[in-house]
N, C-alpha and C. Protein backbone atom coordinates (compact mmCIF):
# COMPACT_ATOMS: atom_id res chain seq x y z
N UNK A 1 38.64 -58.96 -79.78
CA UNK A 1 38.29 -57.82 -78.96
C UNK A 1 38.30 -56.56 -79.83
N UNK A 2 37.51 -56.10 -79.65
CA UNK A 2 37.29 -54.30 -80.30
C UNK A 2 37.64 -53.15 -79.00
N UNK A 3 38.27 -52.36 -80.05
CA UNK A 3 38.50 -50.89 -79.12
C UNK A 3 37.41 -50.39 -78.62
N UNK A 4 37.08 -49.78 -77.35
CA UNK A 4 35.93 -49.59 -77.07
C UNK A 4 35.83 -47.92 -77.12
N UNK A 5 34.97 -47.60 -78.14
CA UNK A 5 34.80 -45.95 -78.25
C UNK A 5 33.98 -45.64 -77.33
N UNK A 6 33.86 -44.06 -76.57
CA UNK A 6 33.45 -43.72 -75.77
C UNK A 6 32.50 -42.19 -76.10
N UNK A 7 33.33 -41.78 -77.25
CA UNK A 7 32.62 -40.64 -78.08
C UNK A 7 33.28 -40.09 -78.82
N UNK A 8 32.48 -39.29 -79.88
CA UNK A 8 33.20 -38.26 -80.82
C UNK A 8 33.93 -37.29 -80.06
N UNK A 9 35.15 -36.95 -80.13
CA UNK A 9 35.43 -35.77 -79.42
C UNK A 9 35.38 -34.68 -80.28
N UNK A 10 35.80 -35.13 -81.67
CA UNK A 10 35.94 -34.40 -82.54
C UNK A 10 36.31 -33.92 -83.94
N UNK A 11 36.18 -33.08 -85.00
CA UNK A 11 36.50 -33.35 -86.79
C UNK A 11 36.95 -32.58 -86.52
N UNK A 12 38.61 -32.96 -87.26
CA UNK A 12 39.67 -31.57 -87.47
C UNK A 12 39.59 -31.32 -89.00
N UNK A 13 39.48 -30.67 -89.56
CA UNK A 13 39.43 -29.54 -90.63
C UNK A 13 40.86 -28.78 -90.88
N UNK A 14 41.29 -29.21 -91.73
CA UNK A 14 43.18 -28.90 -92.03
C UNK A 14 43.12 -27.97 -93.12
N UNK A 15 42.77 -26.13 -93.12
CA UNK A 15 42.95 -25.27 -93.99
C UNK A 15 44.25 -24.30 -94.67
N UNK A 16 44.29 -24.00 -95.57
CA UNK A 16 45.32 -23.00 -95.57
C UNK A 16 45.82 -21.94 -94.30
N UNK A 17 46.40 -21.44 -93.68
CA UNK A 17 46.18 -19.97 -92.50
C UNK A 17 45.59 -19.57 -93.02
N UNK A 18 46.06 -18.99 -94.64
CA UNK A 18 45.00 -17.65 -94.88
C UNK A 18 43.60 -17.93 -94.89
N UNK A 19 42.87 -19.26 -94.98
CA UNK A 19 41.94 -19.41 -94.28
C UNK A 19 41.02 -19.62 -93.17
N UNK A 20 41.95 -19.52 -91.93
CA UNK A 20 41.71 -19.51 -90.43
C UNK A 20 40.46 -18.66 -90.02
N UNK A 21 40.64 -17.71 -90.28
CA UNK A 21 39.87 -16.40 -89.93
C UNK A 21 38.15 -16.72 -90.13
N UNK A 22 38.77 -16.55 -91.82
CA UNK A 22 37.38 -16.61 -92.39
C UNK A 22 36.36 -18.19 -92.40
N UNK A 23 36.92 -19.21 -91.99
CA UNK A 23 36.85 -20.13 -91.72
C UNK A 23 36.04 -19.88 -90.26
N UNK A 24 36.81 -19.25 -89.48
CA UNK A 24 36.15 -19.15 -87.78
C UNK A 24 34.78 -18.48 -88.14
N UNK A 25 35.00 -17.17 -88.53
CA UNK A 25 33.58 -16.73 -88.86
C UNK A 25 32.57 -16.98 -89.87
N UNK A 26 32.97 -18.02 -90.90
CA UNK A 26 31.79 -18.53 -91.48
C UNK A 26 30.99 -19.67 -90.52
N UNK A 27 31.56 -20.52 -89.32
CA UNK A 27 30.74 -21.27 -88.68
C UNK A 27 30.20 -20.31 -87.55
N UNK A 28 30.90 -19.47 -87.02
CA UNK A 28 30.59 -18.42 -85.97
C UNK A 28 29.41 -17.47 -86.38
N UNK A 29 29.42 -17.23 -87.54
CA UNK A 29 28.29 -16.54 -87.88
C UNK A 29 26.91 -17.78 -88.43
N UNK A 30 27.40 -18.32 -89.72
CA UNK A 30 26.51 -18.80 -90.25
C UNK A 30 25.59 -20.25 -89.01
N UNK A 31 26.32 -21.04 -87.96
CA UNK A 31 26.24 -21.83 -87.10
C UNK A 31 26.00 -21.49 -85.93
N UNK A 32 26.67 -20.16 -85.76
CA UNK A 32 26.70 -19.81 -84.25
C UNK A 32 27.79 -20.43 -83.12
N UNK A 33 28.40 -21.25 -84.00
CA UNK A 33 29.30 -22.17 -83.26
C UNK A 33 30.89 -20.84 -82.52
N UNK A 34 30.83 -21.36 -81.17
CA UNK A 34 32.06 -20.27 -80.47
C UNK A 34 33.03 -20.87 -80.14
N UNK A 35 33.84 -20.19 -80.12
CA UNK A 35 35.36 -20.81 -80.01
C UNK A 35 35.82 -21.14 -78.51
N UNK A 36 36.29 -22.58 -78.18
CA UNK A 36 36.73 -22.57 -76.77
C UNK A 36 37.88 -21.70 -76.57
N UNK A 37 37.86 -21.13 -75.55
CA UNK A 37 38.73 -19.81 -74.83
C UNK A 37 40.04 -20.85 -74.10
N UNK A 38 39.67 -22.09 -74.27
CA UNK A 38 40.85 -23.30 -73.77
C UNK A 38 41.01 -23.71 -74.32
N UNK A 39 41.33 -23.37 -75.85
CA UNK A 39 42.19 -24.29 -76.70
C UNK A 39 43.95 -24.20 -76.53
N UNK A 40 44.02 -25.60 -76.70
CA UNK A 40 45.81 -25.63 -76.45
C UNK A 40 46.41 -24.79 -77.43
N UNK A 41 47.23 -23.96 -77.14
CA UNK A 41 48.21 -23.41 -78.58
C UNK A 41 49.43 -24.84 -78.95
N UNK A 42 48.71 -24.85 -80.32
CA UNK A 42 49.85 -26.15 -80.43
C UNK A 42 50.99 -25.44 -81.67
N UNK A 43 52.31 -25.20 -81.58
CA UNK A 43 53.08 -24.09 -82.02
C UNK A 43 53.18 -24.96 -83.41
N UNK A 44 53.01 -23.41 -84.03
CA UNK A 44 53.08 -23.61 -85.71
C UNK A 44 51.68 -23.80 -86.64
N UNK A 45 50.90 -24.16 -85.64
CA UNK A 45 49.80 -24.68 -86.19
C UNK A 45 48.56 -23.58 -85.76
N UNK A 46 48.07 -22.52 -86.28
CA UNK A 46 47.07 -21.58 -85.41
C UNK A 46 45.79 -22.20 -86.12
N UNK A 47 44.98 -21.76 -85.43
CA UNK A 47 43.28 -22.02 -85.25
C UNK A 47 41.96 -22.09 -84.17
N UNK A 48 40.89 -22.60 -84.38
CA UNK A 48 40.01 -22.57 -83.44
C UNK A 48 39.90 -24.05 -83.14
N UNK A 49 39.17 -23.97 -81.86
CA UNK A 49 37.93 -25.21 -81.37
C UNK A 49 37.04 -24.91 -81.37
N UNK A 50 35.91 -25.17 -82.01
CA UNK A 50 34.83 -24.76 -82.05
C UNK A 50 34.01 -25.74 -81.35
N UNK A 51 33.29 -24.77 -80.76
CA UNK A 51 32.50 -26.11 -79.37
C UNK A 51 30.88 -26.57 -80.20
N UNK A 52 30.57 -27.23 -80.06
CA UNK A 52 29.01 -27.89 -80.45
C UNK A 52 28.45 -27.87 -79.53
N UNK A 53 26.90 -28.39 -79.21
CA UNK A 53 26.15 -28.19 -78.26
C UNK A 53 25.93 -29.30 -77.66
N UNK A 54 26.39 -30.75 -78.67
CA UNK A 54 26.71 -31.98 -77.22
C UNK A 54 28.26 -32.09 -76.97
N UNK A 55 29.19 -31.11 -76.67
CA UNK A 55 29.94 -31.21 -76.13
C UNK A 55 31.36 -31.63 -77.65
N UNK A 56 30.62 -32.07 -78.43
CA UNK A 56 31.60 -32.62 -79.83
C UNK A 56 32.42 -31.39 -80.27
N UNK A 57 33.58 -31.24 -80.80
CA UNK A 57 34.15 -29.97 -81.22
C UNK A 57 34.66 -29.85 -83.05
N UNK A 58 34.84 -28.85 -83.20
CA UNK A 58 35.16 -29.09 -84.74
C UNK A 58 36.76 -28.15 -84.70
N UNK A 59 37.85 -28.83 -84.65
CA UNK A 59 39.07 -27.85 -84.87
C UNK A 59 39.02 -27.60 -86.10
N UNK A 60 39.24 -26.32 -86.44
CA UNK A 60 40.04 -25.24 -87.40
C UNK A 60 41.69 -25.73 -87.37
N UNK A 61 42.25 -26.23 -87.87
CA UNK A 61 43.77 -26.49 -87.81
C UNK A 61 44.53 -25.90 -89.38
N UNK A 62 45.54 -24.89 -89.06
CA UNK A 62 45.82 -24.06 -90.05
C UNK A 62 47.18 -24.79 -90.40
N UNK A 63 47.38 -24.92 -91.61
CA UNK A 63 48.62 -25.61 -92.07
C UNK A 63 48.44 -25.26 -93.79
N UNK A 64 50.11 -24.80 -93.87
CA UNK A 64 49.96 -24.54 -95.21
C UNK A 64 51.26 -25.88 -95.72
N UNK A 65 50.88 -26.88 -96.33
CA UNK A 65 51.39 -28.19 -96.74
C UNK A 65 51.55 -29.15 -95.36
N UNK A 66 52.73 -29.53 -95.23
CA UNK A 66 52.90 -30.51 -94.65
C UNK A 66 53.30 -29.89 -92.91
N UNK A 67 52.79 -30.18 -91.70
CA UNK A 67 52.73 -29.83 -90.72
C UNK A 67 53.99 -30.24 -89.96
N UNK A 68 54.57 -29.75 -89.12
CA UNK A 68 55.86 -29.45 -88.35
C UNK A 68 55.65 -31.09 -87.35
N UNK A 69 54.36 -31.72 -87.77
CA UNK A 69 54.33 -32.70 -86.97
C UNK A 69 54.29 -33.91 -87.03
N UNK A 70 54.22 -34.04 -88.72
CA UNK A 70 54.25 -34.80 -89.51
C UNK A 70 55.34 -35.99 -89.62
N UNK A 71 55.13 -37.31 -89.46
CA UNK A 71 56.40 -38.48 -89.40
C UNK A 71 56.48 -38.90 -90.34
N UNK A 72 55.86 -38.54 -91.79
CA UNK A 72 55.93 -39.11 -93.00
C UNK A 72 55.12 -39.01 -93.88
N UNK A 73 55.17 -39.72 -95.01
CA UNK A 73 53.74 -39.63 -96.58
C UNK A 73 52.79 -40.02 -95.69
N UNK A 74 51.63 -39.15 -95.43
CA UNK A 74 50.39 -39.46 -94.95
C UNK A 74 50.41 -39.51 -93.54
N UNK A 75 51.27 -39.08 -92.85
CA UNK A 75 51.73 -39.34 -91.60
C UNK A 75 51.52 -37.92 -90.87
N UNK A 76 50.51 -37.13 -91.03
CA UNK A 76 50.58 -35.65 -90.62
C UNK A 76 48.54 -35.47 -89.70
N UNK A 77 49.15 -35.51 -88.08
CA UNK A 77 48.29 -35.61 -87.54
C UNK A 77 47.43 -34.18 -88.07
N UNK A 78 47.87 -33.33 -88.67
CA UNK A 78 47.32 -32.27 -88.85
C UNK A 78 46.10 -32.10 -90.05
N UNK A 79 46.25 -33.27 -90.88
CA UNK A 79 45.21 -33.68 -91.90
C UNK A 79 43.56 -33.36 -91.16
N UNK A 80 43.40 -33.82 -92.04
CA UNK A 80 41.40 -33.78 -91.53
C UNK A 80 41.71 -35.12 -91.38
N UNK A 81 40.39 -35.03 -90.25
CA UNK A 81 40.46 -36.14 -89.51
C UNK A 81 39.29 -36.06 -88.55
N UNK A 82 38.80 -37.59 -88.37
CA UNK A 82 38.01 -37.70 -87.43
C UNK A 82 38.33 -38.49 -85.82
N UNK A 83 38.27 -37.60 -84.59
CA UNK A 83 38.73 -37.88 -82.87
C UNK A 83 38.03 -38.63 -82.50
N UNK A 84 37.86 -39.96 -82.27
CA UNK A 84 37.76 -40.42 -81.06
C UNK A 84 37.97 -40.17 -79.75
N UNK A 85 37.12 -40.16 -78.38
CA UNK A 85 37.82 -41.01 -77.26
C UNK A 85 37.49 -42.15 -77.19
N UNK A 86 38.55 -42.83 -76.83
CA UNK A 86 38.58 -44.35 -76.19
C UNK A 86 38.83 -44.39 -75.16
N UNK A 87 38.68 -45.91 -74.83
CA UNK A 87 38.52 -46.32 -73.04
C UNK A 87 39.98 -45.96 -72.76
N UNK A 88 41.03 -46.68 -73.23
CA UNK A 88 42.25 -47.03 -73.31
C UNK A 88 43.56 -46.85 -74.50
N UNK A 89 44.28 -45.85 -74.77
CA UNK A 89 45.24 -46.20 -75.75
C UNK A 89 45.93 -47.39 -75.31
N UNK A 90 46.47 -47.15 -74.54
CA UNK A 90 47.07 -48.90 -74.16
C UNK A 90 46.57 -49.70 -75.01
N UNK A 91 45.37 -50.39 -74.91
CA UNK A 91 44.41 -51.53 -75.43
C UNK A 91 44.07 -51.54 -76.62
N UNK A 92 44.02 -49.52 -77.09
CA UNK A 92 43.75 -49.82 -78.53
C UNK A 92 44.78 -50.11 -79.55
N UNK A 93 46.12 -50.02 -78.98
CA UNK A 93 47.58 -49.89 -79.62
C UNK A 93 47.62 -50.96 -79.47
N UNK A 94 47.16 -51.81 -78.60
CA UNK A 94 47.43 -53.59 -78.78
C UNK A 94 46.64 -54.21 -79.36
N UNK A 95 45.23 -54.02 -79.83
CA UNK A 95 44.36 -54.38 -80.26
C UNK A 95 44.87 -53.96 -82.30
N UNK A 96 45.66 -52.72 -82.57
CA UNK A 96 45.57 -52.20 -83.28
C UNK A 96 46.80 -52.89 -83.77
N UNK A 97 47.70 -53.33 -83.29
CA UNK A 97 48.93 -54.16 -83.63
C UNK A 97 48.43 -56.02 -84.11
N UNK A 98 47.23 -56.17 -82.88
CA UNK A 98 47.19 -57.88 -82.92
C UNK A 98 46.36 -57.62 -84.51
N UNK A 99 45.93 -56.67 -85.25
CA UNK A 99 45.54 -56.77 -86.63
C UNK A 99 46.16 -56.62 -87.60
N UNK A 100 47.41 -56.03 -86.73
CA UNK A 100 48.38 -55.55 -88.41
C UNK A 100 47.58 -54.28 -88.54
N UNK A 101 47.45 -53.64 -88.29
CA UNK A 101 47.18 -52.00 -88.37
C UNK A 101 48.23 -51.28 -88.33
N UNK A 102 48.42 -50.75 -89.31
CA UNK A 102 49.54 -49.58 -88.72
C UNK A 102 49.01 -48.59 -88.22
N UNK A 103 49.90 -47.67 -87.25
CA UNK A 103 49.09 -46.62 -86.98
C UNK A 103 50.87 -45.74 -85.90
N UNK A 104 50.38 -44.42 -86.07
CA UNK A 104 51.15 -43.74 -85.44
C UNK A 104 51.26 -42.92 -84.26
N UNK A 105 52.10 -42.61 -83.43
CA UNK A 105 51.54 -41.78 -82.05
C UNK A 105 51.78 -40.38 -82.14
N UNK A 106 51.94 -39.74 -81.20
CA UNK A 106 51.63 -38.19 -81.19
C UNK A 106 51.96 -38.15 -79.59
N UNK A 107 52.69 -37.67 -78.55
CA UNK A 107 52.75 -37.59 -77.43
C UNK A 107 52.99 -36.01 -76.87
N UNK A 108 52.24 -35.34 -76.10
CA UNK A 108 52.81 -33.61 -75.51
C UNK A 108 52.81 -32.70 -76.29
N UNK A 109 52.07 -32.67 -77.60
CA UNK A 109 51.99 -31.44 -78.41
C UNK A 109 51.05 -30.44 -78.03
N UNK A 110 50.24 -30.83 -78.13
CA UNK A 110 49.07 -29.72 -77.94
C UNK A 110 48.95 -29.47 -76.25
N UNK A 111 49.23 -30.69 -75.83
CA UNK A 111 48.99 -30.46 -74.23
C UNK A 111 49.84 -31.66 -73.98
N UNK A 112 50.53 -31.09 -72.43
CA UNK A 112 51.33 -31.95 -71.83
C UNK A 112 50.76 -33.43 -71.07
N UNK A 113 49.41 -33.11 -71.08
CA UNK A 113 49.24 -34.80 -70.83
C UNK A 113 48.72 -35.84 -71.85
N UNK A 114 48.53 -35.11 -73.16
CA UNK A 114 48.22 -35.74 -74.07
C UNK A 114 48.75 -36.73 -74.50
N UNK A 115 48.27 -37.96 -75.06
CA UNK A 115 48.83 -38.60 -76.03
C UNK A 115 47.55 -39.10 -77.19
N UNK A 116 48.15 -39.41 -78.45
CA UNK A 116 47.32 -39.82 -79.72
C UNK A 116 47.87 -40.80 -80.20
N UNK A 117 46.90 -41.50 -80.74
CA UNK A 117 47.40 -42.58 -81.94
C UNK A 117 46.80 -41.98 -83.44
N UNK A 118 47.10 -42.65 -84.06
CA UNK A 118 46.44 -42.08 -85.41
C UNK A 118 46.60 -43.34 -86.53
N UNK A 119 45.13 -43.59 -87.07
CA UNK A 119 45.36 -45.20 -87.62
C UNK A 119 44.35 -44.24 -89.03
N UNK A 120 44.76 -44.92 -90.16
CA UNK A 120 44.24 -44.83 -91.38
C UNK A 120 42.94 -46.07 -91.57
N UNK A 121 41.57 -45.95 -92.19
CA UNK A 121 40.58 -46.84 -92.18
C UNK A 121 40.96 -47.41 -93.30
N UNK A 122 40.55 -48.71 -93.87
CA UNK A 122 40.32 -49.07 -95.15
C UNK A 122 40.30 -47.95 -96.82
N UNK A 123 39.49 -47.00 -96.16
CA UNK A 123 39.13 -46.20 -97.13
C UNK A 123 40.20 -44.93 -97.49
N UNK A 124 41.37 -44.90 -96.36
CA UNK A 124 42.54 -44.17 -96.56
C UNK A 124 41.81 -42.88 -95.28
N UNK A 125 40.92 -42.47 -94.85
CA UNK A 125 40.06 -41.67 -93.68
C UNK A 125 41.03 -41.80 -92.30
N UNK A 126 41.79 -40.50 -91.93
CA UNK A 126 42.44 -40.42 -91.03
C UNK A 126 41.90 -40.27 -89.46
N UNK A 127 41.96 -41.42 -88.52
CA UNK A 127 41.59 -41.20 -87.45
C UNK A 127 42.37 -41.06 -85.86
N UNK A 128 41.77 -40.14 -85.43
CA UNK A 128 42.38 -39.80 -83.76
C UNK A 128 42.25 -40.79 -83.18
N UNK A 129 43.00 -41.30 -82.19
CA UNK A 129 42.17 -42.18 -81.17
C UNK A 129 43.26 -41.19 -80.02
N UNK A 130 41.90 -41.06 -78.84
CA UNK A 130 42.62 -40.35 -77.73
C UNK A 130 42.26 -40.51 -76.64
N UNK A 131 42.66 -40.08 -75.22
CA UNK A 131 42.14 -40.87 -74.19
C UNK A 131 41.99 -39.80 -73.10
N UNK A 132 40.98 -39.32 -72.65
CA UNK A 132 40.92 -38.26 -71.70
C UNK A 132 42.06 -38.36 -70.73
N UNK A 133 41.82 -37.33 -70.48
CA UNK A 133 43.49 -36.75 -69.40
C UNK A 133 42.73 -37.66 -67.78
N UNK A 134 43.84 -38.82 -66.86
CA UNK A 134 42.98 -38.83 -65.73
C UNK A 134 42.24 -40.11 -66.51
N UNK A 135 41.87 -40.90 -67.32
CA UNK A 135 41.31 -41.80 -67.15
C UNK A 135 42.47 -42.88 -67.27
């Protein structure tokens, strides 16, 4: 059985702070891309969401080294990274175990109904897997 993806939600982009800013307005200007006015404040970590036009987002996530959220070497949801949604974390955490995958969670940070997994590809490429709020 395979995890069943449902869509990109989104590429997080892990900059210095002192690059936050200028970061927002090089896609804001040069893209046109605007910042959702509902992004979660997730503490310690400042930045944008930048919305796309099918709905896909690109976070700005400001971190200078290793993030306040981090469970270990390589273990820092705050890396760049590419979001999934999936049907199910449930299914993909069992699916992701019956392979011997390692992979790590993330529960109530950014938002209180959230939860994440976070699994490394072959190629060492850090990925979200997440599950809309309500499904």
């Amino acid at each position: 059985m395979s995890i069943q993806v449902r869509e990109l939600h989104h590429v997080g982009f892990s900059v210095p702070t002192q690059l936050v800013e200028p970061m927002h307005d090089f896609y804001r200007q040069v893209f046109g891309l605007s910042a959702d006015p509902g992004r979660w404040h997730i503490p310690g970590v400042p930045g944008y969401f930048l919305d796309m036009p099918d709905a896909t987002q690109l976070h700005i996530l400001g971190s200078d080294g290793v993030s306040p959220y981090a469970q270990g070497e390589g273990l820092d949801p705050v890396s760049n990274h590419l979001a999934l949604t999936v049907a199910s974390l449930a299914l993909a955490a069992e699916e992701l175990r019956r392979r011997g995958i390692a992979f790590f969670g993330q529960r109530n940070v950014a938002a209180a109904e959230l939860s994440q997994l976070f699994v490394r590809d072959p190629a060492g490429n850090l990925l979200e897997l997440r599950q809309s709020p309500g499904d």
